[in-house]
PDB file of N, CA and C in Angstrom:
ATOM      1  N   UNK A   1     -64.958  -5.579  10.193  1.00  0.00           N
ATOM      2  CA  UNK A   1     -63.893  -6.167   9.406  1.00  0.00           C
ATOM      3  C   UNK A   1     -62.880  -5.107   8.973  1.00  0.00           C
ATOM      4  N   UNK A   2     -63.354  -3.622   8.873  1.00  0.00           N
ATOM      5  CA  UNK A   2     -62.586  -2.593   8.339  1.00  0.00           C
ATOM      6  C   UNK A   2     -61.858  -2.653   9.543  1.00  0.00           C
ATOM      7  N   UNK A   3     -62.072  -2.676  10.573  1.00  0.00           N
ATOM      8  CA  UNK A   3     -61.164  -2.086  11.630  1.00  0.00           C
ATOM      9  C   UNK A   3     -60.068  -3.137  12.602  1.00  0.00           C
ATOM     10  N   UNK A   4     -60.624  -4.404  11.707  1.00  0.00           N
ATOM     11  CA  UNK A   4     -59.069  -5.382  12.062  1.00  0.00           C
ATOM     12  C   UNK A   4     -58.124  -5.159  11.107  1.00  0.00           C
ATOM     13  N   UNK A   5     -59.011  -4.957   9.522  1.00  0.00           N
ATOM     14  CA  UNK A   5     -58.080  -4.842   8.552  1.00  0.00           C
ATOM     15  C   UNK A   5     -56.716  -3.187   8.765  1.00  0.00           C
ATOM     16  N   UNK A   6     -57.425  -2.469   9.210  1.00  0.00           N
ATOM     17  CA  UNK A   6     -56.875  -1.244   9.642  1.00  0.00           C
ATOM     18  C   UNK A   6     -55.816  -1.393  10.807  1.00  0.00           C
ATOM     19  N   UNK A   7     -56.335  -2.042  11.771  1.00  0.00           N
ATOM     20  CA  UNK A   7     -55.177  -2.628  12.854  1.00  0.00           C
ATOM     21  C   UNK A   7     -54.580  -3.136  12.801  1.00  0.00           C
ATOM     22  N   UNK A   8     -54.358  -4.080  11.762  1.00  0.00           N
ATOM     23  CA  UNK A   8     -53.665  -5.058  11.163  1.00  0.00           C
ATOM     24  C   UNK A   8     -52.410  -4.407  10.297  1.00  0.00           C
ATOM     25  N   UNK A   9     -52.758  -3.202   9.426  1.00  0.00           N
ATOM     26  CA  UNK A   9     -51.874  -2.428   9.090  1.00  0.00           C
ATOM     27  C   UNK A   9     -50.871  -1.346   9.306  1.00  0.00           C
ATOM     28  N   UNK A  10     -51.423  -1.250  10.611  1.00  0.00           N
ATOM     29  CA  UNK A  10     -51.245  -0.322  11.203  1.00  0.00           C
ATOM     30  C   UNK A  10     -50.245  -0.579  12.240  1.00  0.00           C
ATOM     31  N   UNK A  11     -50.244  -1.800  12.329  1.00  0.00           N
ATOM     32  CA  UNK A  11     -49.431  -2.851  13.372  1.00  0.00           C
ATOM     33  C   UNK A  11     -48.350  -3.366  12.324  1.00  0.00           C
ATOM     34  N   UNK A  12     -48.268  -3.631  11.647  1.00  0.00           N
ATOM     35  CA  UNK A  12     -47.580  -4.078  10.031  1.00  0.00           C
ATOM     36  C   UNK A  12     -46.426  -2.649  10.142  1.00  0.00           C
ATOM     37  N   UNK A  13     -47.304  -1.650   9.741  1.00  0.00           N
ATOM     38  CA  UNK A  13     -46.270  -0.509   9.295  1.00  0.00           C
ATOM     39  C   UNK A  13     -45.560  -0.229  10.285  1.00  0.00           C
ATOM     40  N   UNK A  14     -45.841  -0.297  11.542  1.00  0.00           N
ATOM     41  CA  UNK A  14     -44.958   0.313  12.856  1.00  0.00           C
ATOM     42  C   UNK A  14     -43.986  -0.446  13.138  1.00  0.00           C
ATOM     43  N   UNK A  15     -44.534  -2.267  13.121  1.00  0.00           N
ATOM     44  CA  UNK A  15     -43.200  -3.211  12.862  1.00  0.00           C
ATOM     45  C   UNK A  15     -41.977  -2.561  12.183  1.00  0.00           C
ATOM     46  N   UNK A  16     -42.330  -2.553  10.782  1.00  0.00           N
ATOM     47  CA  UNK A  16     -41.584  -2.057  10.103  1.00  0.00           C
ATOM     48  C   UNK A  16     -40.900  -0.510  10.393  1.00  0.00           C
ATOM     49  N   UNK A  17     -41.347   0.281  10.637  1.00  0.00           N
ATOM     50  CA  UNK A  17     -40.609   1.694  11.161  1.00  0.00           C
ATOM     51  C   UNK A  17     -39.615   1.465  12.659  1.00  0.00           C
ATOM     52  N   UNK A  18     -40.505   0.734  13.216  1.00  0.00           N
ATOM     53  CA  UNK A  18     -39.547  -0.182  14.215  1.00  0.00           C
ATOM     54  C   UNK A  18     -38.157  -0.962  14.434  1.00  0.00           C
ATOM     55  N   UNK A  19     -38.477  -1.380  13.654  1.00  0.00           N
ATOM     56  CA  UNK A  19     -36.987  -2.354  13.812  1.00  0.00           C
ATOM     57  C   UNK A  19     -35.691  -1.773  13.072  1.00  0.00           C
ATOM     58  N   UNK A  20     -35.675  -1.035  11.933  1.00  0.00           N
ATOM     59  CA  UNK A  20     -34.210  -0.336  11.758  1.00  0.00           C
ATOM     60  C   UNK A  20     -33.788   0.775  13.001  1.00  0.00           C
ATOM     61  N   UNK A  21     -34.757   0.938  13.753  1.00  0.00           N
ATOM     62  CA  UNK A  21     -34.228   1.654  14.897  1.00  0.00           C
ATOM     63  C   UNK A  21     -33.911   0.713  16.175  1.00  0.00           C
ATOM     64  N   UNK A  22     -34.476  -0.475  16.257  1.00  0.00           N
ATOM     65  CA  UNK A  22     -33.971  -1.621  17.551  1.00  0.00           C
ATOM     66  C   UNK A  22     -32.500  -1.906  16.743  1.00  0.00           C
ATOM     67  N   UNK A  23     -32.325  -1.950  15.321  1.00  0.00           N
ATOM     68  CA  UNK A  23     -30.978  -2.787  15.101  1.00  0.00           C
ATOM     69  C   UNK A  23     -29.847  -1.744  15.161  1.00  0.00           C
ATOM     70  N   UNK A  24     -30.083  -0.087  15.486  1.00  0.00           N
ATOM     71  CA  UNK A  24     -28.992   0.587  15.292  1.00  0.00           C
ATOM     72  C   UNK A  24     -28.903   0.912  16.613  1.00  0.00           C
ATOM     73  N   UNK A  25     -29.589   0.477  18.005  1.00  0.00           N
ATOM     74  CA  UNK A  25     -29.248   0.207  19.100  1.00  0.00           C
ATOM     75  C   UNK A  25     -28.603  -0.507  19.189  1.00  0.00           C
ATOM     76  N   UNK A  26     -28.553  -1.278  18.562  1.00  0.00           N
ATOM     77  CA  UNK A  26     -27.685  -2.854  19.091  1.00  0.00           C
ATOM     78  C   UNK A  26     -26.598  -2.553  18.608  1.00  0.00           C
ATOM     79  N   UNK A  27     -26.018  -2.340  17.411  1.00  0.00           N
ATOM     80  CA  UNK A  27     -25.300  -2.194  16.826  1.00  0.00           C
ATOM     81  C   UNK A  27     -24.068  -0.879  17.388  1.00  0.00           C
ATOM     82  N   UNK A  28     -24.888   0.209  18.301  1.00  0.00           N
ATOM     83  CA  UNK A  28     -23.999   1.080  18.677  1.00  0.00           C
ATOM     84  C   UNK A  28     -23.595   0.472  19.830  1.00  0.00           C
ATOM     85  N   UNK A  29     -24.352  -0.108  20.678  1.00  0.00           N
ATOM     86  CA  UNK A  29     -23.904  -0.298  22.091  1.00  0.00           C
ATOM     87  C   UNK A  29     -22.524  -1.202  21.943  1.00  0.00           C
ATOM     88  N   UNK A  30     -21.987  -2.054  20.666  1.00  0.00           N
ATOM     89  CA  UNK A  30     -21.145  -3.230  20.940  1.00  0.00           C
ATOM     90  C   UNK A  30     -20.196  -2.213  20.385  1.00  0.00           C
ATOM     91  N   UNK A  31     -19.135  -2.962  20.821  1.00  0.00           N
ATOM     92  CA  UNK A  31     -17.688  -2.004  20.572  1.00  0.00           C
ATOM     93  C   UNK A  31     -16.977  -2.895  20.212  1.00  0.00           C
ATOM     94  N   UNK A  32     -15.952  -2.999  19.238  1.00  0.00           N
ATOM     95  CA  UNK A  32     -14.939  -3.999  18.652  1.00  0.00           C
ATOM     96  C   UNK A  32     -13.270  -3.814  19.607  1.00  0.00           C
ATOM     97  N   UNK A  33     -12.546  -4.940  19.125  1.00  0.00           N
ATOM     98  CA  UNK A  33     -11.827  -4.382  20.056  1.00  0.00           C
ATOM     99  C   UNK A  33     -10.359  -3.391  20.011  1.00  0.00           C
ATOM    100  N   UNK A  34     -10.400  -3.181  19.042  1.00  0.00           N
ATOM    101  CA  UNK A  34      -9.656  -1.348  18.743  1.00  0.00           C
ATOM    102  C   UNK A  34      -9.993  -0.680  19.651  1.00  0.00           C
ATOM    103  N   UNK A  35     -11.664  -0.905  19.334  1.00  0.00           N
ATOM    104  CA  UNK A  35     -12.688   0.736  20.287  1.00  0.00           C
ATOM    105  C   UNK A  35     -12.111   0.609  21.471  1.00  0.00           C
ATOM    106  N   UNK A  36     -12.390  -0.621  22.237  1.00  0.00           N
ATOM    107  CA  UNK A  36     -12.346  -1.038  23.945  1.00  0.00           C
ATOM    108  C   UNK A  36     -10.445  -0.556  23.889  1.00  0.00           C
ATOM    109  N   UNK A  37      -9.780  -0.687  23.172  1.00  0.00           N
ATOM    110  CA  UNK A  37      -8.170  -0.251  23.177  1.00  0.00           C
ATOM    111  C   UNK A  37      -7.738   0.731  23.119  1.00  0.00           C
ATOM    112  N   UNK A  38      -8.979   1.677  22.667  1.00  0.00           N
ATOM    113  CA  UNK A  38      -8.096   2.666  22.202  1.00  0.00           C
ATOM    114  C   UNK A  38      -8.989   3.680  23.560  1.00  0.00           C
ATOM    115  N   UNK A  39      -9.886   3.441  24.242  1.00  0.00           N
ATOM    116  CA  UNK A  39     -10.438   3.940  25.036  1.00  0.00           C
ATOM    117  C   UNK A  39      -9.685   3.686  26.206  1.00  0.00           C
ATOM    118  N   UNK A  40      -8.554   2.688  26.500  1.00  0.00           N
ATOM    119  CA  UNK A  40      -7.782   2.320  27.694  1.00  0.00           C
ATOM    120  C   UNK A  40      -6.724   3.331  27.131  1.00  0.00           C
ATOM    121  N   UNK A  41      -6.575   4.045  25.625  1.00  0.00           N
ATOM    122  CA  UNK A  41      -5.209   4.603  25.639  1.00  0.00           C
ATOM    123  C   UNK A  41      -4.150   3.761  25.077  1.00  0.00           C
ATOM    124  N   UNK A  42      -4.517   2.230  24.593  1.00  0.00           N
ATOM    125  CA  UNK A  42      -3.764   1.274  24.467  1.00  0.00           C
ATOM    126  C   UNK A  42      -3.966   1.155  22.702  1.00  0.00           C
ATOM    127  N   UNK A  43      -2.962   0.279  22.098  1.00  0.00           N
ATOM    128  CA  UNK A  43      -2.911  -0.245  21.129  1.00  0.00           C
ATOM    129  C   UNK A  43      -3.523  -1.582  20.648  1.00  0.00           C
ATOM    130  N   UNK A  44      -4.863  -2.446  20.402  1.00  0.00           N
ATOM    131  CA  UNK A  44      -5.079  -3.210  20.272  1.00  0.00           C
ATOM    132  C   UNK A  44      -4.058  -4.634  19.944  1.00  0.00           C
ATOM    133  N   UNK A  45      -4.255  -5.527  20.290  1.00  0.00           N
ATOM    134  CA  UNK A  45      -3.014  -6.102  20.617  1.00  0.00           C
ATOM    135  C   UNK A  45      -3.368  -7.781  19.998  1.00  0.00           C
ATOM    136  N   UNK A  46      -4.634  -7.574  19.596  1.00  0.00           N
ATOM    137  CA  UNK A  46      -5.164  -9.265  18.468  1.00  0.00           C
ATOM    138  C   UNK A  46      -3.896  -9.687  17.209  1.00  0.00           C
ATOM    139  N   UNK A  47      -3.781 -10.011  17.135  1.00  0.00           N
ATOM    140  CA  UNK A  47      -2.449 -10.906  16.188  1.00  0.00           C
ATOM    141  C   UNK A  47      -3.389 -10.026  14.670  1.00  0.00           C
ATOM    142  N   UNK A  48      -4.535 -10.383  14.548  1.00  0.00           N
ATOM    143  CA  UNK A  48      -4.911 -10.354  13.168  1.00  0.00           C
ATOM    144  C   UNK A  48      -4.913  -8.384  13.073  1.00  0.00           C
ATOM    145  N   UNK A  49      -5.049  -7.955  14.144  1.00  0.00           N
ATOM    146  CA  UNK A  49      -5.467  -6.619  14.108  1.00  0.00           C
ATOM    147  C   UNK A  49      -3.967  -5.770  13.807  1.00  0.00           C
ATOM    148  N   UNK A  50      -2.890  -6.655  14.683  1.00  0.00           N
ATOM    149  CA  UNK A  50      -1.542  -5.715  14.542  1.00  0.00           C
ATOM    150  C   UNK A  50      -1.186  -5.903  12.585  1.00  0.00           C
ATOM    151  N   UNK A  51      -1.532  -7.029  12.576  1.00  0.00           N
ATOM    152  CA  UNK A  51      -1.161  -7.761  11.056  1.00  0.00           C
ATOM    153  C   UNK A  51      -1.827  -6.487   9.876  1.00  0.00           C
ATOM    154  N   UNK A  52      -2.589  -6.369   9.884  1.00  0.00           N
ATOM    155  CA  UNK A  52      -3.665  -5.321   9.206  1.00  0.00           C
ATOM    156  C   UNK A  52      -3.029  -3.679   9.580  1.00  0.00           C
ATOM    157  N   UNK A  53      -2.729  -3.726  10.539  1.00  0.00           N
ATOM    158  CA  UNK A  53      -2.502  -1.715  11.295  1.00  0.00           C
ATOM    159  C   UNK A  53      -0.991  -1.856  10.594  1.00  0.00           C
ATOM    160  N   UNK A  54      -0.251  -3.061  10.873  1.00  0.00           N
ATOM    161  CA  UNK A  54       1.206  -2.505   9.728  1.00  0.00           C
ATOM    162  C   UNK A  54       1.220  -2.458   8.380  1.00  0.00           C
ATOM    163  N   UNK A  55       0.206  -2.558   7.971  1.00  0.00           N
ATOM    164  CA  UNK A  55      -0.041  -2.458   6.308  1.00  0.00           C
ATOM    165  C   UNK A  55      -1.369  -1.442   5.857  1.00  0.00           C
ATOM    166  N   UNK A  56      -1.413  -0.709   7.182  1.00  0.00           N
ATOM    167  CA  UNK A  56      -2.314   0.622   7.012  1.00  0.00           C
ATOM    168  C   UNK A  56      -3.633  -0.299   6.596  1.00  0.00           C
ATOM    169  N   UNK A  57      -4.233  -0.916   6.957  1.00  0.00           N
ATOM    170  CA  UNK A  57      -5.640  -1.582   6.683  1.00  0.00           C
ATOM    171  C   UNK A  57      -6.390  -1.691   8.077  1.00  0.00           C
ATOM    172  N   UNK A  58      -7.705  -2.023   7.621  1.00  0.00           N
ATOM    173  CA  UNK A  58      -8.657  -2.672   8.726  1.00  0.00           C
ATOM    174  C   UNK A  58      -8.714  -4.358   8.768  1.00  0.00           C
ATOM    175  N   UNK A  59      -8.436  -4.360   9.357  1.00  0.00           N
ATOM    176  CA  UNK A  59      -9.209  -5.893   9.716  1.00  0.00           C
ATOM    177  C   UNK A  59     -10.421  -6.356   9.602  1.00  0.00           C
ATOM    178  N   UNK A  60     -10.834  -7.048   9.068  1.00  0.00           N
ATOM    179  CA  UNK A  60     -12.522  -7.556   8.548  1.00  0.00           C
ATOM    180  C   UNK A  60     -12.753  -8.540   9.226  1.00  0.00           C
ATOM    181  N   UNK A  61     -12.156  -8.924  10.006  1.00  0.00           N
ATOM    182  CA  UNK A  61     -12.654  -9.730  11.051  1.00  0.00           C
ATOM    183  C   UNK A  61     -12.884  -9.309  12.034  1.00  0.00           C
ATOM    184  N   UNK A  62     -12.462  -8.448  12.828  1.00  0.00           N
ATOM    185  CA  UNK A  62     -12.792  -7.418  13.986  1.00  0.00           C
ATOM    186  C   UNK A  62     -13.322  -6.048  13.903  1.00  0.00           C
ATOM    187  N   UNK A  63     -13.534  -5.787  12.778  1.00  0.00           N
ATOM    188  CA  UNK A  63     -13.979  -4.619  12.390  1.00  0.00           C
ATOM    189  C   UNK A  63     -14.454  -4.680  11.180  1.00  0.00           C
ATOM    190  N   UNK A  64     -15.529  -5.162  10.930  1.00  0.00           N
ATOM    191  CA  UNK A  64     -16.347  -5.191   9.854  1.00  0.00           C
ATOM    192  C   UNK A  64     -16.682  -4.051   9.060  1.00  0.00           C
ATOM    193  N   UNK A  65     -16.876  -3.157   9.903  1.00  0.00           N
ATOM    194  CA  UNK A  65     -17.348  -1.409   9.228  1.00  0.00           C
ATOM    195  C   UNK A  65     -15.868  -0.725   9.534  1.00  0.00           C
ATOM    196  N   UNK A  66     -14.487  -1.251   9.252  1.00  0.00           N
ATOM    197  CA  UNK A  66     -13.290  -0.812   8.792  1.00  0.00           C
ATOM    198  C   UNK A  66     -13.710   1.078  10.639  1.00  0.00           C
ATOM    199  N   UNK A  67     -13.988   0.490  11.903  1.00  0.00           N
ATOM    200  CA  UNK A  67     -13.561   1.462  12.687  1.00  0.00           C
ATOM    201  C   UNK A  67     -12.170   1.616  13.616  1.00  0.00           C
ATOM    202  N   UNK A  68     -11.738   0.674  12.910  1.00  0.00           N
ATOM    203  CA  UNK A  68     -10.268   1.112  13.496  1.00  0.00           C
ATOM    204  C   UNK A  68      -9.536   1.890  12.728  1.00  0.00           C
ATOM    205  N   UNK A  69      -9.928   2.013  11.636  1.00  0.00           N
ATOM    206  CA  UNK A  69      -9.367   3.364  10.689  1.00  0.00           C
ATOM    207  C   UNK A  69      -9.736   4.426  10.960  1.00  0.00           C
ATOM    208  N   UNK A  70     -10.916   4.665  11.575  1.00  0.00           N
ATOM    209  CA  UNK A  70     -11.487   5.635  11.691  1.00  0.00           C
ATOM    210  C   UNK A  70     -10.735   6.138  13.122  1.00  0.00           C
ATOM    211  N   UNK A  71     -10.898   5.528  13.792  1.00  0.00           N
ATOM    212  CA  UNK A  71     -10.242   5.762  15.339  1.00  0.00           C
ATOM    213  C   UNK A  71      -8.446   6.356  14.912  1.00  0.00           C
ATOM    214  N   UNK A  72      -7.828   5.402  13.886  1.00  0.00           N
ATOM    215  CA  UNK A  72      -6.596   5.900  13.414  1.00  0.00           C
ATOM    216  C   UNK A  72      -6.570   7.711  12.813  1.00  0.00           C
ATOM    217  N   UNK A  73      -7.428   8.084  12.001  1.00  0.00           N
ATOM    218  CA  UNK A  73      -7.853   9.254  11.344  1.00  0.00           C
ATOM    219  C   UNK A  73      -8.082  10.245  12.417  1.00  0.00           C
ATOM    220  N   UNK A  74      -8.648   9.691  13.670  1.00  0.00           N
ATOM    221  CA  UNK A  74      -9.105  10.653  14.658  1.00  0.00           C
ATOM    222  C   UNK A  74      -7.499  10.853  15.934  1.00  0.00           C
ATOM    223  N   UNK A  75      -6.968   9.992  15.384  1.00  0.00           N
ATOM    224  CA  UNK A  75      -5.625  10.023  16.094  1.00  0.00           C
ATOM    225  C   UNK A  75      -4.955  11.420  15.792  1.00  0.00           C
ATOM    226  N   UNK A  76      -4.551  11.178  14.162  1.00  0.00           N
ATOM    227  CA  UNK A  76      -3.927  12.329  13.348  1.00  0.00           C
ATOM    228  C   UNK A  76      -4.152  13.388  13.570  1.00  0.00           C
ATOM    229  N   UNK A  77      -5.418  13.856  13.574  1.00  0.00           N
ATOM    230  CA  UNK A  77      -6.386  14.849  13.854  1.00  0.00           C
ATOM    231  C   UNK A  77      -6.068  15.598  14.817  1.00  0.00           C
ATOM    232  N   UNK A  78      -6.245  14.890  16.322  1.00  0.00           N
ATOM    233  CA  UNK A  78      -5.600  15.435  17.696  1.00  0.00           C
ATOM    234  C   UNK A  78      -4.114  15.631  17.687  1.00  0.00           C
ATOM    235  N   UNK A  79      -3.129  14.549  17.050  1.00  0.00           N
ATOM    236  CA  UNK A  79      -1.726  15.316  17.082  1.00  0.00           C
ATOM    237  C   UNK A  79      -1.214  16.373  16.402  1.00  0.00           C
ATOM    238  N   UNK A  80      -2.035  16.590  15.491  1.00  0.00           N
ATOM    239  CA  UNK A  80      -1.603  17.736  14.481  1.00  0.00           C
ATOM    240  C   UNK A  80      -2.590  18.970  15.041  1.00  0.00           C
ATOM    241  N   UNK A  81      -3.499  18.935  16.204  1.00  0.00           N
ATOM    242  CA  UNK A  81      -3.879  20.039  16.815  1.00  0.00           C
ATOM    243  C   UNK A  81      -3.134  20.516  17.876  1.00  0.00           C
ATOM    244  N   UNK A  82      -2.275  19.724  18.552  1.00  0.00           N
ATOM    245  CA  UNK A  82      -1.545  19.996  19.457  1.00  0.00           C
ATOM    246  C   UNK A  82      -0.211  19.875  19.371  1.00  0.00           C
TER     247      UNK A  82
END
């Protein structure tokens, strides 16, 4: 009985150590579509996204974790190195 109860926990805890690492796979592989735009070199071109970039914001509908700002920041960065 000790050694289902032990497997049982043991299977429990690894679940758990498990899965915040399956969800930050998932989460890197998808790209919003700034990312996919700005990787062609292009300007994202969604109605809601231009609406948001002329008032210096993110869009929360296409970019939930605000990375089209970030991609903007990394813009600056490279023109003011070169």
């Amino acid at each position: 009985m000790k050694l289902i109860k032990s497997l049982l926990v043991a299977g429990c805890a690894f679940s758990l150590l498990l899965s915040p690492a399956l969800a930050v796979d998932k989460a890197a592989g998808k790209k919003t579509c700034c990312q996919e735009a700005a990787e062609k070199g292009k300007e994202c071109r969604h109605k809601c996204c231009v609406a948001a970039h002329k008032e210096s914001k993110s869009c929360e509908k296409c970019n939930p974790g605000k990375e089209d700002l970030k991609l903007k920041k990394g813009d600056k960065r490279t023109a003011k190195a070169v």
